[in-house]
Protein backbone atom coordinates (compact mmCIF):
# COMPACT_ATOMS: atom_id res chain seq x y z
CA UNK A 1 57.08 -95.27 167.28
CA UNK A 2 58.31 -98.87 167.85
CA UNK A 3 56.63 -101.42 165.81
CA UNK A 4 54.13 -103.91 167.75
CA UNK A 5 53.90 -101.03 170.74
CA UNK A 6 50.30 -100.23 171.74
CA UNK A 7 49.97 -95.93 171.79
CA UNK A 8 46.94 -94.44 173.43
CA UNK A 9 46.55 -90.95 171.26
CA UNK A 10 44.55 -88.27 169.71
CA UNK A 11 43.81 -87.68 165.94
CA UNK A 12 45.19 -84.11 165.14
CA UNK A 13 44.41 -84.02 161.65
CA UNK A 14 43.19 -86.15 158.83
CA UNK A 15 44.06 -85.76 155.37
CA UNK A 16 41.67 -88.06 153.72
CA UNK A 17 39.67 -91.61 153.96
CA UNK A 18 43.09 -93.71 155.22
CA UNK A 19 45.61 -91.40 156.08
CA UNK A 20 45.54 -89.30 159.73
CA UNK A 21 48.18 -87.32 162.00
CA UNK A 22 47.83 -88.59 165.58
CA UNK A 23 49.06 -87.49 168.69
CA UNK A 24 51.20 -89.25 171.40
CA UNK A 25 52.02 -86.93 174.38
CA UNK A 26 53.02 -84.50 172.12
CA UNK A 27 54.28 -86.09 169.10
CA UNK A 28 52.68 -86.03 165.87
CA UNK A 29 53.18 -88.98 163.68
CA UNK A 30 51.54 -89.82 159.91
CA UNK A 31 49.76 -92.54 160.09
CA UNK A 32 48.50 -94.46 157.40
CA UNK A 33 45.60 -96.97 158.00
CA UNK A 34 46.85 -100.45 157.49
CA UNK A 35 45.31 -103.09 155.14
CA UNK A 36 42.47 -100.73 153.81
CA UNK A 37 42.53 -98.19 150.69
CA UNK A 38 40.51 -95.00 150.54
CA UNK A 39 39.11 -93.53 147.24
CA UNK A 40 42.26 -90.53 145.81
CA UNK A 41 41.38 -87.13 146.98
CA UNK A 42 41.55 -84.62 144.31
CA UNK A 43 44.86 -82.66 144.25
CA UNK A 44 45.28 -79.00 143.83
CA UNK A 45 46.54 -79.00 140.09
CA UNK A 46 43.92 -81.83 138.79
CA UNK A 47 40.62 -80.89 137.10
CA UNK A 48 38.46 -83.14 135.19
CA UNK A 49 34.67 -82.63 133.71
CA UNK A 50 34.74 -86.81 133.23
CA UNK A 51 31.60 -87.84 135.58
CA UNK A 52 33.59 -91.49 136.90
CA UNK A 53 36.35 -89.25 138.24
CA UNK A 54 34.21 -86.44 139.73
CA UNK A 55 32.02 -89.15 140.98
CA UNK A 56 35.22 -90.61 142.64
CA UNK A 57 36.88 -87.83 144.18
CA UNK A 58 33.32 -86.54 145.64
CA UNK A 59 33.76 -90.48 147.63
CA UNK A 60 37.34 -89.53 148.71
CA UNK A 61 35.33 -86.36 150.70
CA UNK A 62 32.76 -88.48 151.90
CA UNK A 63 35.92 -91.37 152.95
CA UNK A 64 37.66 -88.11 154.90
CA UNK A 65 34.13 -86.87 156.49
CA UNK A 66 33.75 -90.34 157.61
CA UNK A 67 37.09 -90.98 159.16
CA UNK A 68 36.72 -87.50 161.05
CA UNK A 69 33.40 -88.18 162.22
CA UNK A 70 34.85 -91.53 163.68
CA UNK A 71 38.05 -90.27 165.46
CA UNK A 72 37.17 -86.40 166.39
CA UNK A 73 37.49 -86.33 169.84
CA UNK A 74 37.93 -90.02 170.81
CA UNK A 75 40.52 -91.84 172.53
CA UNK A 76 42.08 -93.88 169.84
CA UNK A 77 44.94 -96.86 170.30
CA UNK A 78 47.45 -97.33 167.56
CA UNK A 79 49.37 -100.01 166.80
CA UNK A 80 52.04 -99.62 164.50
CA UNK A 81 53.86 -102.23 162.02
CA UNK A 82 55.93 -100.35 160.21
CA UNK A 83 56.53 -97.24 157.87
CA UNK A 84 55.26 -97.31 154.37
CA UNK A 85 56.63 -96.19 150.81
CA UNK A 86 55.99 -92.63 151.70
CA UNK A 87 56.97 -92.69 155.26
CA UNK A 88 54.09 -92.89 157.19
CA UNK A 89 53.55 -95.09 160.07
CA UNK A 90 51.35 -98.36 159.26
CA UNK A 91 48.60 -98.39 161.80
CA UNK A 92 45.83 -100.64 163.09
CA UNK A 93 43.65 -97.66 164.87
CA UNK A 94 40.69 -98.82 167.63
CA UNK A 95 38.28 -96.28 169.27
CA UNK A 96 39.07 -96.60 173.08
CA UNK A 97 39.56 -100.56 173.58
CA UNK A 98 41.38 -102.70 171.48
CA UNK A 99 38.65 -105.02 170.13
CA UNK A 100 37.17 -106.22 166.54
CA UNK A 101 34.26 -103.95 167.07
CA UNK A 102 36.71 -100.54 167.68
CA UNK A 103 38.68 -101.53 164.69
CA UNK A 104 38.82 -98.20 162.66
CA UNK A 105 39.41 -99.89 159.19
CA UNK A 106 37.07 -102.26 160.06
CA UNK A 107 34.25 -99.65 160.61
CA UNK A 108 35.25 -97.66 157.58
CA UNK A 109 34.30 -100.98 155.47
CA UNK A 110 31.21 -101.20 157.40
CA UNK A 111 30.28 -97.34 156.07
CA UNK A 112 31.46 -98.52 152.43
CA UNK A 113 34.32 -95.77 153.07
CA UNK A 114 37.56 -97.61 152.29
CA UNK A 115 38.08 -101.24 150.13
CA UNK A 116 40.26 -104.15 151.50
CA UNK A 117 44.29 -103.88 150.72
CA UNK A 118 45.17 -106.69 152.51
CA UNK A 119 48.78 -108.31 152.60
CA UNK A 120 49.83 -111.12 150.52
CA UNK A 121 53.68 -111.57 151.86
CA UNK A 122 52.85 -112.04 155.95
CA UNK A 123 52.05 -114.99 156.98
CA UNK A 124 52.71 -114.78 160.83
CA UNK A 125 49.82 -112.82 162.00
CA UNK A 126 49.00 -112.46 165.31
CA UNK A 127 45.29 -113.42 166.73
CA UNK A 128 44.62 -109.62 166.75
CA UNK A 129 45.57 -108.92 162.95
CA UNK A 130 43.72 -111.96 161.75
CA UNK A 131 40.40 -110.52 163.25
CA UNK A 132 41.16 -107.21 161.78
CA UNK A 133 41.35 -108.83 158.39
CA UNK A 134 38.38 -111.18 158.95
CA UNK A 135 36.67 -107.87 159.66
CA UNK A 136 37.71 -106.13 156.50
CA UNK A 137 36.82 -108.84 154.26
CA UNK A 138 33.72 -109.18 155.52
CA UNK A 139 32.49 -105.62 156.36
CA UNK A 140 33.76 -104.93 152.92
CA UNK A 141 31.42 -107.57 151.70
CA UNK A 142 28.58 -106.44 153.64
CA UNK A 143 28.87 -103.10 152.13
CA UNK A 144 29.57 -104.42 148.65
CA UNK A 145 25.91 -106.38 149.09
CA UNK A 146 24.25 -104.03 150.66
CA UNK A 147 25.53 -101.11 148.14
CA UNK A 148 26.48 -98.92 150.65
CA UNK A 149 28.95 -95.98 149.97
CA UNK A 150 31.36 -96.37 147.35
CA UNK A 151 29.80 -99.59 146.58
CA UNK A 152 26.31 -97.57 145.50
CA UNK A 153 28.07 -96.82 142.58
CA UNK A 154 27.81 -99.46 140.15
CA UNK A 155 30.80 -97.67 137.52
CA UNK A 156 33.11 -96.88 140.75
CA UNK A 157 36.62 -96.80 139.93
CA UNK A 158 38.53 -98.60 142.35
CA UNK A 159 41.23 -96.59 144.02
CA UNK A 160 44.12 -98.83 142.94
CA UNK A 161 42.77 -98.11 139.17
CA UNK A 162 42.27 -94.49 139.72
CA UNK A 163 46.11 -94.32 140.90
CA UNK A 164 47.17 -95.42 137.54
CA UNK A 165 44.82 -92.81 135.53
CA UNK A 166 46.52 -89.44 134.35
CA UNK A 167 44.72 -86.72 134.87
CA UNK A 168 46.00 -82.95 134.53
């Protein structure tokens, strides 16, 4: 993948609420949704009876059911930026045109799926990223006022808290 370069592809496979495999003529590529962040899926080895934590890795499902349910099937564009700590390709993902209304993080705010992660370093964004982030800010309102997904929790842990937690 080339940074900036517009790919017309397929999901393949999605491994939870942000992160998806998607295919370009026959390549696979990790992608990781850029500029939102999806509740932690549980991992194999973690087990916990505490409610918040149950109550936030049954969200991560519902984050990876709703990210399916968008993408299965569609023709998606991806437009890479760059790769990420863990080597996956940082995407802005649209369903079939590239518009504000086909932005994939943008309608995963809208379902309450995902919370804003936006940048604080960039400062040259192009027309196209600044309506993305418009869109995340304020989809991620509307949810938040509406209560809507995660945000029908009132004692959510928010996944950039839940990252720090140890759990066995």
């Amino acid at each position: 993948m080339i940074p900036g370069t517009i790919y017309r592809c397929t999901s393949s496979y999605v491994f939870d609420g942000d992160t998806l495999n998607l295919d370009i003529q026959g390549a696979v590529f990790k992608v990781r949704l850029q500029w939102v962040d999806a509740p932690e899926s549980k991992k194999n080895n973690q087990n916990s009876a505490d409610p918040r934590i149950l109550e936030h890795w049954e969200m991560a499902e519902n984050a990876t059911i709703a990210l399916k349910n968008l993408v299965r099937g569609k023709a998606l564009i991806a437009i890479p930026s760059g790769k990420d700590y863990f080597d996956r390709w940082l995407c802005d993902c649209y369903i079939g045109t590239i518009s504000a209304v086909n932005n994939v993080q943008t309608l995963l705010c809208k379902l309450g799926m995902v919370l804003s992660f936006l940048p604080f370093n960039r400062y040259a964004y192009t027309s196209r990223e600044l309506a993305i982030i418009r869109g995340i800010i304020t989809e991620t309102a509307n949810a938040n006022r509406k209560k809507v997904g995660i945000w029908s929790k009132p004692d959510f842990i928010l996944p950039s808290d839940f990252k720090k937690l140890t759990i066995l």
